[in-house]
PDB file of N, CA and C in Angstrom:
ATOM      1  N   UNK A   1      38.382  -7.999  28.918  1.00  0.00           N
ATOM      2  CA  UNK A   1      39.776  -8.168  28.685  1.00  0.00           C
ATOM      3  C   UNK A   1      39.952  -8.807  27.314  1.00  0.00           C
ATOM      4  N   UNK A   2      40.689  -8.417  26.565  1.00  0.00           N
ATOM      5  CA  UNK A   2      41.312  -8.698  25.228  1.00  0.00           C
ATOM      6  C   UNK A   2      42.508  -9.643  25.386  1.00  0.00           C
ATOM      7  N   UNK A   3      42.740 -10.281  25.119  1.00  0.00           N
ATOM      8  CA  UNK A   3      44.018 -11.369  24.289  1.00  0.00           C
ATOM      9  C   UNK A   3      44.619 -11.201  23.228  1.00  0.00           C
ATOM     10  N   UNK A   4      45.826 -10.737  23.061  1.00  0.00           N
ATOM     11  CA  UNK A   4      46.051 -11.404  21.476  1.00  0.00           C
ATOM     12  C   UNK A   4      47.456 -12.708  21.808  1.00  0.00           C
ATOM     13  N   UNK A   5      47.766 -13.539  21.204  1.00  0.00           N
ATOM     14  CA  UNK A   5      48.248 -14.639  21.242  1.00  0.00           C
ATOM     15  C   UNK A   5      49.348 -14.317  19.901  1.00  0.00           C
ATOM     16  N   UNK A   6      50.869 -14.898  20.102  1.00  0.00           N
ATOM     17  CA  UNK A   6      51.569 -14.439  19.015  1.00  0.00           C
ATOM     18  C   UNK A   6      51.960 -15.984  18.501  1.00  0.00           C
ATOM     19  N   UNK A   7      51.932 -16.205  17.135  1.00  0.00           N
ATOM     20  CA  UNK A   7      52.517 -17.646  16.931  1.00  0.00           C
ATOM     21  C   UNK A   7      54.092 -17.755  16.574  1.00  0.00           C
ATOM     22  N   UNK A   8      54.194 -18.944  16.971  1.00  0.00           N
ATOM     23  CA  UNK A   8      55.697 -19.514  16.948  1.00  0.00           C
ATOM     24  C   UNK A   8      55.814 -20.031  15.724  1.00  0.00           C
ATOM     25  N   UNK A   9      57.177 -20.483  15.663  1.00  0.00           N
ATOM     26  CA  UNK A   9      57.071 -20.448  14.405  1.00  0.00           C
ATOM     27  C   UNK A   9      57.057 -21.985  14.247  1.00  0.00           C
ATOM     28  N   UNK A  10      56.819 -22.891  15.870  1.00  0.00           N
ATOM     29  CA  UNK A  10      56.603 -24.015  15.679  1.00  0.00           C
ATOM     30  C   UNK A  10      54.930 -24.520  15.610  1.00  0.00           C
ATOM     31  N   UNK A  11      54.499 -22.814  15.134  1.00  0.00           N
ATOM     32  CA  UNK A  11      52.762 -23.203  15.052  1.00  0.00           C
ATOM     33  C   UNK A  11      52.018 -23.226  16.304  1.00  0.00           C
ATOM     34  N   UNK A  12      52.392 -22.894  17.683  1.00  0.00           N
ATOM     35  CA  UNK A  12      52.002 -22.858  18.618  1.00  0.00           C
ATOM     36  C   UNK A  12      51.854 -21.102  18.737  1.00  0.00           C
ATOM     37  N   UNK A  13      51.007 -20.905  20.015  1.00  0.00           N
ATOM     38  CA  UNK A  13      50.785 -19.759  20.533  1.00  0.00           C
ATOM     39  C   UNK A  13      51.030 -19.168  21.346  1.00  0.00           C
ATOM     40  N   UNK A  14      52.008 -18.146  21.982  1.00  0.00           N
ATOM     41  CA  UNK A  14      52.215 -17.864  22.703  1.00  0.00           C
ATOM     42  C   UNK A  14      51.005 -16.351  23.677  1.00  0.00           C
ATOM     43  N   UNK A  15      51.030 -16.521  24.650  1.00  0.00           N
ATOM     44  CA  UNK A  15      50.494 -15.116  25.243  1.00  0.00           C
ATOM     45  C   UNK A  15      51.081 -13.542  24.800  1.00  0.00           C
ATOM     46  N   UNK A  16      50.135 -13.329  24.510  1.00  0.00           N
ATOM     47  CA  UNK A  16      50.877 -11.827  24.091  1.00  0.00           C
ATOM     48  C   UNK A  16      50.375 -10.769  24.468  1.00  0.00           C
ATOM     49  N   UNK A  17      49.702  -9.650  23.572  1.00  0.00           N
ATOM     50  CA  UNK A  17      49.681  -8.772  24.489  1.00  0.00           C
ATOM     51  C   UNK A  17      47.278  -9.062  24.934  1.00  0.00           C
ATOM     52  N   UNK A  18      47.535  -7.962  26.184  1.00  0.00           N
ATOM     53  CA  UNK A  18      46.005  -8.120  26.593  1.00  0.00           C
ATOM     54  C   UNK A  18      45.511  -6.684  27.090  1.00  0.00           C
ATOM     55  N   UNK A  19      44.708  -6.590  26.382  1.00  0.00           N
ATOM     56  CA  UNK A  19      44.118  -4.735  26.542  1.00  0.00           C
ATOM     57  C   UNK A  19      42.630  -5.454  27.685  1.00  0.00           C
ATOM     58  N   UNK A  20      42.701  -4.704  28.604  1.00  0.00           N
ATOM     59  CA  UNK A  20      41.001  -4.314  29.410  1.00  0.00           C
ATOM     60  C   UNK A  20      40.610  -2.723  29.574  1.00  0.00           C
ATOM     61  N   UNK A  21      39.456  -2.579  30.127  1.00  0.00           N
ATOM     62  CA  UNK A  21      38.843  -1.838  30.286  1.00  0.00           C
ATOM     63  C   UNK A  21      38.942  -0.641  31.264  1.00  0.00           C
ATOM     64  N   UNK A  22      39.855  -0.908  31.657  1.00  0.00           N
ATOM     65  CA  UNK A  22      41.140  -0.355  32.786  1.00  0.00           C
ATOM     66  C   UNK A  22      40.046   0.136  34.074  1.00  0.00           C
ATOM     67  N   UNK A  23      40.031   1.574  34.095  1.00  0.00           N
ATOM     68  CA  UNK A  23      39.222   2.047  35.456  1.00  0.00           C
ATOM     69  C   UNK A  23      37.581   1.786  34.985  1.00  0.00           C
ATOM     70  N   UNK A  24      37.363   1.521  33.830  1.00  0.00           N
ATOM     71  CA  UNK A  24      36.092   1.641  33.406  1.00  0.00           C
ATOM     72  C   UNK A  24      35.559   0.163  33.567  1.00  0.00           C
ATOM     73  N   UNK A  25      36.006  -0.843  34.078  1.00  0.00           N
ATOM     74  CA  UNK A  25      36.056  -2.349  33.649  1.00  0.00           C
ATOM     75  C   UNK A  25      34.673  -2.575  34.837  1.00  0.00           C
ATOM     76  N   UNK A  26      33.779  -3.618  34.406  1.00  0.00           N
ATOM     77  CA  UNK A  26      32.804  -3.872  34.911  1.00  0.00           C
ATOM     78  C   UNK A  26      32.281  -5.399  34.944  1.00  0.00           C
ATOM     79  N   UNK A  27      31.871  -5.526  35.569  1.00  0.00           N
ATOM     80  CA  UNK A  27      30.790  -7.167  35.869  1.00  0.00           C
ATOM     81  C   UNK A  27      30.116  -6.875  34.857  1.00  0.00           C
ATOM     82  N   UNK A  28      30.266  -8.380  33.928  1.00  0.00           N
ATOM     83  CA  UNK A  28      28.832  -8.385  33.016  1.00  0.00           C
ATOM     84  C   UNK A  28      29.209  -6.963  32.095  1.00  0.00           C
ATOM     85  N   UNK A  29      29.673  -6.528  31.794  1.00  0.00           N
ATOM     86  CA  UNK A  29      29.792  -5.255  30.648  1.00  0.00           C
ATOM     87  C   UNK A  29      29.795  -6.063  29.372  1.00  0.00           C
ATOM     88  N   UNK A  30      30.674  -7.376  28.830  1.00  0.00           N
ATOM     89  CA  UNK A  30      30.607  -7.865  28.002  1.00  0.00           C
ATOM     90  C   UNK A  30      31.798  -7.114  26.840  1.00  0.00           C
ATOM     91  N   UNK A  31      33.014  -6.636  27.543  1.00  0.00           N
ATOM     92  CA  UNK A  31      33.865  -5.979  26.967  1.00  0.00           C
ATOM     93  C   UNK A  31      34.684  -7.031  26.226  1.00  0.00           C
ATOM     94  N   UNK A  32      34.615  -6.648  24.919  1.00  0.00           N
ATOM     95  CA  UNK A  32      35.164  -7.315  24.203  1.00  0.00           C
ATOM     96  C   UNK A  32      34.038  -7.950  22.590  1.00  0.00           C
ATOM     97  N   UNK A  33      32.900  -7.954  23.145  1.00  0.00           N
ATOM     98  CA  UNK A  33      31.361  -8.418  22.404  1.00  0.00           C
ATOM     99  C   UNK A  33      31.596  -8.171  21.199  1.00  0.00           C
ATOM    100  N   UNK A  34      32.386  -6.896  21.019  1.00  0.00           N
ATOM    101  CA  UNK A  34      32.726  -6.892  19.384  1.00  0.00           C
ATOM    102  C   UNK A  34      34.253  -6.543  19.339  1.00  0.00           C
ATOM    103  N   UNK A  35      34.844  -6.732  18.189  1.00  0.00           N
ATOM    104  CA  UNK A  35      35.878  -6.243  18.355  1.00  0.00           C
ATOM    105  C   UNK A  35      36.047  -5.874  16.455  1.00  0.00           C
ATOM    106  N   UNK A  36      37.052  -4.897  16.507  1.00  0.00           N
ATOM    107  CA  UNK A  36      37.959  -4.458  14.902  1.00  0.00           C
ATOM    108  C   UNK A  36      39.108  -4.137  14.792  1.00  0.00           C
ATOM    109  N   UNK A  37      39.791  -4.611  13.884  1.00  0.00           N
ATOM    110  CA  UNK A  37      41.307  -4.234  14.175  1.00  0.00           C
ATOM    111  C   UNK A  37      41.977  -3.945  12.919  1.00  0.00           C
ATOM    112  N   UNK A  38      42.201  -2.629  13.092  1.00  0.00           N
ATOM    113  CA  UNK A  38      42.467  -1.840  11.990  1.00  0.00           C
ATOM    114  C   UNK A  38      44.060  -1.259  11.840  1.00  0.00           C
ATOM    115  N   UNK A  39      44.028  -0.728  10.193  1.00  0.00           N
ATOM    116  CA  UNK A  39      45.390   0.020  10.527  1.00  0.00           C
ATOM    117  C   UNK A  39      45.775   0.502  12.249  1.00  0.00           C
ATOM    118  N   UNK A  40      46.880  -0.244  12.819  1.00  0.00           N
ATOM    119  CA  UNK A  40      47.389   0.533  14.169  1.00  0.00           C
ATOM    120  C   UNK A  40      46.362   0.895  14.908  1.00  0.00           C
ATOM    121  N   UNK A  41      45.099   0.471  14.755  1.00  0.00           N
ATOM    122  CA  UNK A  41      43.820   0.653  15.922  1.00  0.00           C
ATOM    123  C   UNK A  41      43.171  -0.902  16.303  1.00  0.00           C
ATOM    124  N   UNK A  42      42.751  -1.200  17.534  1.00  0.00           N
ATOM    125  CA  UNK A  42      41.991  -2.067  17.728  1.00  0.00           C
ATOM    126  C   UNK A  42      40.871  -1.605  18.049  1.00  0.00           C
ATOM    127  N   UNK A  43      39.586  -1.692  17.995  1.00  0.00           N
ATOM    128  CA  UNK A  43      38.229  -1.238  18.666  1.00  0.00           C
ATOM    129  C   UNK A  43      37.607  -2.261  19.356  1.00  0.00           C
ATOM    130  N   UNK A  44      37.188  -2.210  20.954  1.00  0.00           N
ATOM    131  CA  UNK A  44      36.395  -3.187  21.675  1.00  0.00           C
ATOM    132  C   UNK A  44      35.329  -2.323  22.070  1.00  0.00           C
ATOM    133  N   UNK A  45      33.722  -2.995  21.792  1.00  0.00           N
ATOM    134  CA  UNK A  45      32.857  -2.767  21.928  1.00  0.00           C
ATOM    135  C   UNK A  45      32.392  -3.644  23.688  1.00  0.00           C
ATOM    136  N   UNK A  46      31.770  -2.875  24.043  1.00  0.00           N
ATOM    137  CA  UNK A  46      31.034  -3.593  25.525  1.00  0.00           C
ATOM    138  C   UNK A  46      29.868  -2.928  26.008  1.00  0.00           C
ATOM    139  N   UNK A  47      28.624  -3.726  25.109  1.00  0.00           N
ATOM    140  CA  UNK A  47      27.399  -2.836  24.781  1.00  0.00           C
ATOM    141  C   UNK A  47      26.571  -2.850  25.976  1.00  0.00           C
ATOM    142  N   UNK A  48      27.154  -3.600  27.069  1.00  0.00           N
ATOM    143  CA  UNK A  48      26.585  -3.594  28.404  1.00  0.00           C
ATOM    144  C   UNK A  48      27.321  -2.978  29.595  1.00  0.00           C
ATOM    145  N   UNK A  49      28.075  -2.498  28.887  1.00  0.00           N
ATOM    146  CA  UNK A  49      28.418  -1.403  30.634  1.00  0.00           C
ATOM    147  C   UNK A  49      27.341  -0.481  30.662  1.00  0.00           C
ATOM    148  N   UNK A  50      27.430   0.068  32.095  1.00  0.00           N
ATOM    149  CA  UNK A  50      26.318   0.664  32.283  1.00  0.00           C
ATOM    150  C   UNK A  50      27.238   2.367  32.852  1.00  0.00           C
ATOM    151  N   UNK A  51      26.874   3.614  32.219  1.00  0.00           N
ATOM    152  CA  UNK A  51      27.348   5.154  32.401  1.00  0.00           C
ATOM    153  C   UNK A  51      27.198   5.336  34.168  1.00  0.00           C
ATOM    154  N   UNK A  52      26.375   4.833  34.916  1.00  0.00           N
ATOM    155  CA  UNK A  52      25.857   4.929  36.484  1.00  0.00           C
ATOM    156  C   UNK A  52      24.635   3.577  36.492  1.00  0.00           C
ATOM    157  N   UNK A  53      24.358   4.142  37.352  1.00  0.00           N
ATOM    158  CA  UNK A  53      22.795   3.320  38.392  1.00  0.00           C
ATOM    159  C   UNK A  53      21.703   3.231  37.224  1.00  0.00           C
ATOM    160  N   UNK A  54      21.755   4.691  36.928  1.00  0.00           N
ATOM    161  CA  UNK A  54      20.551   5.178  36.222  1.00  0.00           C
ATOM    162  C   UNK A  54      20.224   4.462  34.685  1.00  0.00           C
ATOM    163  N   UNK A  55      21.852   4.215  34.159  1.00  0.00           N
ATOM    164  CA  UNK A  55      21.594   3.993  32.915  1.00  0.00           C
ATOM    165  C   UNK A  55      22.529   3.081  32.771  1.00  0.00           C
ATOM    166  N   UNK A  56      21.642   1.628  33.178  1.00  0.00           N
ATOM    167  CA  UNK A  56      22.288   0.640  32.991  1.00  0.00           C
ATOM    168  C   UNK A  56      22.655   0.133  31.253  1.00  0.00           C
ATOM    169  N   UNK A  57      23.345  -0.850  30.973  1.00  0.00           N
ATOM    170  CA  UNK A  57      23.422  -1.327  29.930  1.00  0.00           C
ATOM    171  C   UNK A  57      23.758  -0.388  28.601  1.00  0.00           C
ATOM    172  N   UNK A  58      24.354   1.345  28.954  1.00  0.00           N
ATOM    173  CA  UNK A  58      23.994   1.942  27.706  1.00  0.00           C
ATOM    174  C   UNK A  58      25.052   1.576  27.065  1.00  0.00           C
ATOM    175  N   UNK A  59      26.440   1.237  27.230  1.00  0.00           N
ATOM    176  CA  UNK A  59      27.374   0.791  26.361  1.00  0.00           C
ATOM    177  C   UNK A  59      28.568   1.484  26.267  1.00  0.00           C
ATOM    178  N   UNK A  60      29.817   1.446  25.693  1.00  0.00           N
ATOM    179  CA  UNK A  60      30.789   1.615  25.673  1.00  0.00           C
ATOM    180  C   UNK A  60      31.456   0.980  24.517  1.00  0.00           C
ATOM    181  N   UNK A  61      32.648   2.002  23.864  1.00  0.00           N
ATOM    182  CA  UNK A  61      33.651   1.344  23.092  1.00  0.00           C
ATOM    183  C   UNK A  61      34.997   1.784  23.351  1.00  0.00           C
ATOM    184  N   UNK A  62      35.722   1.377  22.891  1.00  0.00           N
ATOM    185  CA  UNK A  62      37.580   1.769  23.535  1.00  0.00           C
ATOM    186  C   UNK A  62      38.017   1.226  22.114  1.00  0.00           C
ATOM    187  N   UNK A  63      38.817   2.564  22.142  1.00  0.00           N
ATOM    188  CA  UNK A  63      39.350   2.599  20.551  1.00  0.00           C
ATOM    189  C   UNK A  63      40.996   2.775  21.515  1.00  0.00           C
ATOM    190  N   UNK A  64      41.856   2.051  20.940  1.00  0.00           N
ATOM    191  CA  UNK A  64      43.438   1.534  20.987  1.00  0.00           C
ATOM    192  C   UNK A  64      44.531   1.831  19.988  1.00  0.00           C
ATOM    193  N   UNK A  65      45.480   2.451  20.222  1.00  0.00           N
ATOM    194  CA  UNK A  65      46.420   2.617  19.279  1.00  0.00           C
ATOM    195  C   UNK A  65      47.675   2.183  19.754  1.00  0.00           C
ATOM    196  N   UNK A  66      48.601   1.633  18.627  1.00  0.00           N
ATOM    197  CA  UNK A  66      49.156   1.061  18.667  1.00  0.00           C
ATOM    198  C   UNK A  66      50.421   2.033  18.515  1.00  0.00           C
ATOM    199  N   UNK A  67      51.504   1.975  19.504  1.00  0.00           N
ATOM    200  CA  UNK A  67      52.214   2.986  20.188  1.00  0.00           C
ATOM    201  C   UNK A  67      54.052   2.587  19.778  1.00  0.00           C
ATOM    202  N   UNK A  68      53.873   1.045  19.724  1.00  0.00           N
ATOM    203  CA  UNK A  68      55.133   0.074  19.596  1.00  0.00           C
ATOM    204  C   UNK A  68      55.237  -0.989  19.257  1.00  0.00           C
ATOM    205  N   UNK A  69      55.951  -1.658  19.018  1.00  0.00           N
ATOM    206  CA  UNK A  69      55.624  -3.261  18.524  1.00  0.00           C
ATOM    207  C   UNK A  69      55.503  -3.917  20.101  1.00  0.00           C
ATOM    208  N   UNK A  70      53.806  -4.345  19.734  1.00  0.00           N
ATOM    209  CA  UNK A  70      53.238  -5.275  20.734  1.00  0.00           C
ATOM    210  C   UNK A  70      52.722  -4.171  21.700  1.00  0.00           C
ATOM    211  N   UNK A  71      52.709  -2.820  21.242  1.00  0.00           N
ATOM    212  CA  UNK A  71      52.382  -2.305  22.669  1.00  0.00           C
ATOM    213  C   UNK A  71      51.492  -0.857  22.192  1.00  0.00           C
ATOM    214  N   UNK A  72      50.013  -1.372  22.948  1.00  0.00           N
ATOM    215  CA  UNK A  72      48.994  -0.372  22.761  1.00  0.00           C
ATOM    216  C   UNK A  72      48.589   0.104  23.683  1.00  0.00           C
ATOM    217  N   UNK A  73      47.849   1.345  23.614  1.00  0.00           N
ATOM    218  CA  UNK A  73      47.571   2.211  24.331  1.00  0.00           C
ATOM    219  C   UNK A  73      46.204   2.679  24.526  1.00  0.00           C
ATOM    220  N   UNK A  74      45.005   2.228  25.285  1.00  0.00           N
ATOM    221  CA  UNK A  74      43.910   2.925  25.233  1.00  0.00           C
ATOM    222  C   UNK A  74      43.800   4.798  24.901  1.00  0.00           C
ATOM    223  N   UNK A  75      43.056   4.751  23.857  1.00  0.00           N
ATOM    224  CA  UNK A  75      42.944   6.418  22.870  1.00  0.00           C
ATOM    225  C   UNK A  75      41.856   6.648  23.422  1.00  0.00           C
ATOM    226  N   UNK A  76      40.649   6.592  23.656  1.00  0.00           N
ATOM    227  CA  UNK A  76      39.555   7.023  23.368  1.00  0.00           C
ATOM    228  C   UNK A  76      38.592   5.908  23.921  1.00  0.00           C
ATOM    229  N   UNK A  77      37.803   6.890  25.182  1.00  0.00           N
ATOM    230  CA  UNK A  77      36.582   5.383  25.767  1.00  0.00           C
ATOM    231  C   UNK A  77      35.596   6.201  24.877  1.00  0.00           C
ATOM    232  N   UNK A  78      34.743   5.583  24.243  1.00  0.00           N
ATOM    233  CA  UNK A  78      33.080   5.863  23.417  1.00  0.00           C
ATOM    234  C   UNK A  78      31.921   6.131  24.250  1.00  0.00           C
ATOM    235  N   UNK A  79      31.444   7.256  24.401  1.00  0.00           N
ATOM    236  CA  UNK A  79      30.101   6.762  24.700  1.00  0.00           C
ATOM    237  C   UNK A  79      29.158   7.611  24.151  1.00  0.00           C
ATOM    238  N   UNK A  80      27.323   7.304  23.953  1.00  0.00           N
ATOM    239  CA  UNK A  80      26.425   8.131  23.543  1.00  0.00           C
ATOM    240  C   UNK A  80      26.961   9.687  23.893  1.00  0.00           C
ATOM    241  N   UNK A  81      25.961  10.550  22.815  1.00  0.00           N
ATOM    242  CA  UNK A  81      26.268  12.023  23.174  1.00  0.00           C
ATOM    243  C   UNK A  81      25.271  12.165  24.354  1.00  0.00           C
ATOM    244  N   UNK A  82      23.909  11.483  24.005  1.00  0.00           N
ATOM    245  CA  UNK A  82      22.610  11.217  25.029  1.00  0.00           C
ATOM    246  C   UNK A  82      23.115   9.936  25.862  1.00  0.00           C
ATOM    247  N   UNK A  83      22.992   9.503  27.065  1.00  0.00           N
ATOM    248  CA  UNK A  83      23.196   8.370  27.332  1.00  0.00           C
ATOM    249  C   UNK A  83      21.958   8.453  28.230  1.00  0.00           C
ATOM    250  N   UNK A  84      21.012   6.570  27.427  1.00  0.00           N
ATOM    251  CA  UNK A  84      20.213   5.946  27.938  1.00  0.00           C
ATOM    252  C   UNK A  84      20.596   4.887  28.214  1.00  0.00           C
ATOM    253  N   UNK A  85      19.344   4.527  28.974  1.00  0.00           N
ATOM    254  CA  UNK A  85      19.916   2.689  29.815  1.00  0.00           C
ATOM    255  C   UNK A  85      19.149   2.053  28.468  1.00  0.00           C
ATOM    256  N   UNK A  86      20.312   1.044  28.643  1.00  0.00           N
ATOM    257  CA  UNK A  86      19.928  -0.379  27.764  1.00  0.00           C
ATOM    258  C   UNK A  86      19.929   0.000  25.957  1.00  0.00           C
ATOM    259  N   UNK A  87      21.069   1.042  25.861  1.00  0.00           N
ATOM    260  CA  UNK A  87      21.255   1.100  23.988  1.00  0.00           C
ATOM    261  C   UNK A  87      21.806   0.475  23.769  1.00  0.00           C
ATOM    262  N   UNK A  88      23.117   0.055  24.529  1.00  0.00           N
ATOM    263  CA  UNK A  88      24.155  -1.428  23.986  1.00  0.00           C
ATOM    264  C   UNK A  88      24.863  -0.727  23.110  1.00  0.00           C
ATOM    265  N   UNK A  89      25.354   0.963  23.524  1.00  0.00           N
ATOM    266  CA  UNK A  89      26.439   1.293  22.472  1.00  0.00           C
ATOM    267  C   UNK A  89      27.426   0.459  22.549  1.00  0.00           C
ATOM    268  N   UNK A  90      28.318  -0.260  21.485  1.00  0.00           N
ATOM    269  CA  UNK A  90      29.670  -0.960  21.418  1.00  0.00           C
ATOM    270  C   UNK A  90      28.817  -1.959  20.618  1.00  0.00           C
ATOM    271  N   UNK A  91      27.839  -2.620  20.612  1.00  0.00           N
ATOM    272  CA  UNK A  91      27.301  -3.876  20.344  1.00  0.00           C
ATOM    273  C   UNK A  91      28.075  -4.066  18.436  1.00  0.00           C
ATOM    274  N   UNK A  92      28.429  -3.460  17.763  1.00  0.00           N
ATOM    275  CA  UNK A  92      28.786  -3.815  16.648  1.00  0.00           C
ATOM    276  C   UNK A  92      29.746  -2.247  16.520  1.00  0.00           C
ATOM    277  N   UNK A  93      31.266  -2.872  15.786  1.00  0.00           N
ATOM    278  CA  UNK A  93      31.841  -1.831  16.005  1.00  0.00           C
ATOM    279  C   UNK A  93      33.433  -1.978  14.642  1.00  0.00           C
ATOM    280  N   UNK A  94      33.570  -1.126  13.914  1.00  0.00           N
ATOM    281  CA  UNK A  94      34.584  -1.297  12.679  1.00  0.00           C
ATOM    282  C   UNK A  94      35.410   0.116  12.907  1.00  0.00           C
ATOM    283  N   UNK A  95      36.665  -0.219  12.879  1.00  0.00           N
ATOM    284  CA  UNK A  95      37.306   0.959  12.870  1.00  0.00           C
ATOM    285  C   UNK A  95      38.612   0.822  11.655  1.00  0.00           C
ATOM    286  N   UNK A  96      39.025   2.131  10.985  1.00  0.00           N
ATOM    287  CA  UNK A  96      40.047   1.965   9.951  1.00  0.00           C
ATOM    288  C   UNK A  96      40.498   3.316  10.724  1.00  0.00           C
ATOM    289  N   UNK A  97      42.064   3.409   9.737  1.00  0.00           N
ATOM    290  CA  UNK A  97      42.987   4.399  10.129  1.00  0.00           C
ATOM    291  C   UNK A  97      42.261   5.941   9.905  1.00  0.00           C
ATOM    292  N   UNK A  98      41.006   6.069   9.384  1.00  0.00           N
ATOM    293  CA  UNK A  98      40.809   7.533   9.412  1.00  0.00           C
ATOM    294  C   UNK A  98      39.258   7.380  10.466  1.00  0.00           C
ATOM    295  N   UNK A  99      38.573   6.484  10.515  1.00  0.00           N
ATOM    296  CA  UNK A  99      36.916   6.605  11.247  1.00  0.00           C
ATOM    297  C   UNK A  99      36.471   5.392  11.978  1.00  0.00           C
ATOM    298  N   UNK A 100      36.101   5.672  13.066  1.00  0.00           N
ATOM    299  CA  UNK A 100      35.421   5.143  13.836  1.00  0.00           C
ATOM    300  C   UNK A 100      34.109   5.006  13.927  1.00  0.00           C
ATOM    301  N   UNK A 101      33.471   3.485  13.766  1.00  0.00           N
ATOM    302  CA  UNK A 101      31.652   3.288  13.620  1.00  0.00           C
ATOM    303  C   UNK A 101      31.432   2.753  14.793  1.00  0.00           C
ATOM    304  N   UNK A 102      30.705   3.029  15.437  1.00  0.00           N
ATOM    305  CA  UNK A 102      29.836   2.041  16.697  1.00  0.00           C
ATOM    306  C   UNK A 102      28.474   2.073  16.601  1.00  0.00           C
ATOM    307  N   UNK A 103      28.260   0.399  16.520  1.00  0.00           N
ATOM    308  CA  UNK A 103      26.293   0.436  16.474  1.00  0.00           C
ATOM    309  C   UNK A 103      25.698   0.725  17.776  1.00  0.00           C
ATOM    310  N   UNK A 104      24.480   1.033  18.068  1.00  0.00           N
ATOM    311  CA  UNK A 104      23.660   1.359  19.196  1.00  0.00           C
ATOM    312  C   UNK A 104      22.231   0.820  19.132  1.00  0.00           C
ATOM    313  N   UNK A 105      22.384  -0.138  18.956  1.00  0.00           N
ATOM    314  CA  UNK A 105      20.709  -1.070  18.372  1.00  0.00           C
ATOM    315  C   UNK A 105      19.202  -0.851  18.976  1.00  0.00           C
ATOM    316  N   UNK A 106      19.733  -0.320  20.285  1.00  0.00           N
ATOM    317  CA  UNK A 106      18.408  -0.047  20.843  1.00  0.00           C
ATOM    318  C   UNK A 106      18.496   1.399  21.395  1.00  0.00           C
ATOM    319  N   UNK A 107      19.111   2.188  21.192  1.00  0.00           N
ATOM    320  CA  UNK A 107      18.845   3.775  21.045  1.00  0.00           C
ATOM    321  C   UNK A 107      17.258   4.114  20.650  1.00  0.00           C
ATOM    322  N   UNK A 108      16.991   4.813  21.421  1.00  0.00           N
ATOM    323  CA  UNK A 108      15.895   5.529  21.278  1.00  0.00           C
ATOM    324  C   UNK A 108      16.038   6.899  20.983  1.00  0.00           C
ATOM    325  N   UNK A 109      14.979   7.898  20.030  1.00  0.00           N
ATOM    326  CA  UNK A 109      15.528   8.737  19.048  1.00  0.00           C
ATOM    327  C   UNK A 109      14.101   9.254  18.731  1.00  0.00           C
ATOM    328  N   UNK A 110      14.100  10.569  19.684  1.00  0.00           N
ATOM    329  CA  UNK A 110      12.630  11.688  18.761  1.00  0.00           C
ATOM    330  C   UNK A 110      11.625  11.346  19.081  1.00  0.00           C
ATOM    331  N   UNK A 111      11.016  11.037  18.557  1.00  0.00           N
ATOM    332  CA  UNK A 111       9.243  10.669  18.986  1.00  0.00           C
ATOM    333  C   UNK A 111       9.564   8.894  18.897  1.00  0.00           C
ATOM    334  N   UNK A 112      10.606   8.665  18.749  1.00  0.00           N
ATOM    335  CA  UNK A 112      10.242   7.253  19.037  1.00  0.00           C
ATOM    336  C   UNK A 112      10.866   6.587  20.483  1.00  0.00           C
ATOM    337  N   UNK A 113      10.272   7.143  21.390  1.00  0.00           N
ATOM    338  CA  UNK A 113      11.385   7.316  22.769  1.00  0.00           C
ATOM    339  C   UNK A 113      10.792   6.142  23.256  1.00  0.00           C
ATOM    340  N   UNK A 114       9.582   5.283  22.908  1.00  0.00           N
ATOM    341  CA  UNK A 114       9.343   4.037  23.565  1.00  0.00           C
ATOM    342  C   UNK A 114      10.070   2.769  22.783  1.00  0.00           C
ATOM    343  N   UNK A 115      10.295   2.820  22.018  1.00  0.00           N
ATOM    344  CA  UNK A 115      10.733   1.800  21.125  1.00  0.00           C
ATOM    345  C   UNK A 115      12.218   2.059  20.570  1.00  0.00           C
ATOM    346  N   UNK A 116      12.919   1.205  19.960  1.00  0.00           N
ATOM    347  CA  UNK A 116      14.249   1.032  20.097  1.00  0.00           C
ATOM    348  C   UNK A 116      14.622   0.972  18.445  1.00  0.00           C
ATOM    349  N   UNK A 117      14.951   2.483  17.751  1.00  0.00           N
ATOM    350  CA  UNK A 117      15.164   2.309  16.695  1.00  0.00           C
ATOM    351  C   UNK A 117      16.565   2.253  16.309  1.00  0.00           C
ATOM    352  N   UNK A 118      17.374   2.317  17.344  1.00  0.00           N
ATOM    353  CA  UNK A 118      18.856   2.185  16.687  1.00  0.00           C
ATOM    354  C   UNK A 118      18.984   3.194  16.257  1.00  0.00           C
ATOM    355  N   UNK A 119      20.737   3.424  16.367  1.00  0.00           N
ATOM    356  CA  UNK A 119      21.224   4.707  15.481  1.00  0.00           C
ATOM    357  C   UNK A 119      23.170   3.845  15.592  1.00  0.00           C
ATOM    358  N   UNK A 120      23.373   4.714  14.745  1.00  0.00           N
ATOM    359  CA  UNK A 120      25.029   3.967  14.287  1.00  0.00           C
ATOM    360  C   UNK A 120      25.985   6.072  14.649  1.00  0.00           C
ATOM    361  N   UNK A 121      27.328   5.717  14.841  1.00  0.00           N
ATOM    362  CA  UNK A 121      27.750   6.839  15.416  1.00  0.00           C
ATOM    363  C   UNK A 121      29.219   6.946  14.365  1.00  0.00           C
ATOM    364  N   UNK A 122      29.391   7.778  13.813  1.00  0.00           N
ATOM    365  CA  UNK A 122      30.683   7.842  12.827  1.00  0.00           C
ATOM    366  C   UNK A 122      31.461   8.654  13.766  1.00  0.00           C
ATOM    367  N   UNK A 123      33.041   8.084  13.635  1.00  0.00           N
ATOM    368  CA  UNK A 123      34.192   9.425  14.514  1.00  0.00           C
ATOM    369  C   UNK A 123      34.537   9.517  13.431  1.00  0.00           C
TER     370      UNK A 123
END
């Protein structure tokens, strides 16, 4: 679950708006681990949800657009084109008004299927 907090203009904070993970939301996913907030997009990374049973930990990102004042809209859940357990897609994540990046730190890739070389994903 996301927060954003709006300030007053007596310098205090009020509650404002709060994006989650909606049907996708999980124990321990860690939604939120990264976040970017871009032209009219927010991006939350949660490099520990898990796709099923099988493939725990592979990750997730949720890219958000901003629809109204104060009011966004989940666009787009992220995930591997391959999905393995334990890549931690979402784990580092930047988004601007034309592209979307999400890191994947422990992706495995080709002949290196025992070891965890990372790969990064451009939208």
């Amino acid at each position: 679950m996301l927060h954003r907090h709006q300030r007053r203009p007596d310098k205090k904070f009020d509650a404002g708006l709060r994006l989650t993970a909606g049907d996708h939301a999980q124990d321990d996913a860690s939604f939120g681990y990264a976040l970017s907030i871009g032209d009219g997009f927010i991006m939350v990374g949660a490099p520990f949800e898990s796709a099923d049973a099988g493939t725990i930990e592979s990750g997730a990102a949720y890219i958000y657009v901003e629809i109204g004042d104060n009011d966004w809209s989940l666009e787009k859940r992220l995930t591997a084109e391959i999905v393995t357990a334990k890549a931690n897609l979402g784990y580092t994540v930047a988004v601007d008004k034309d592209h979307a990046v999400v890191g994947v730190p422990s992706a495995k890739q080709g002949v290196h299927e025992a070891g965890n070389v990372g790969l990064v994903y451009v939208y």
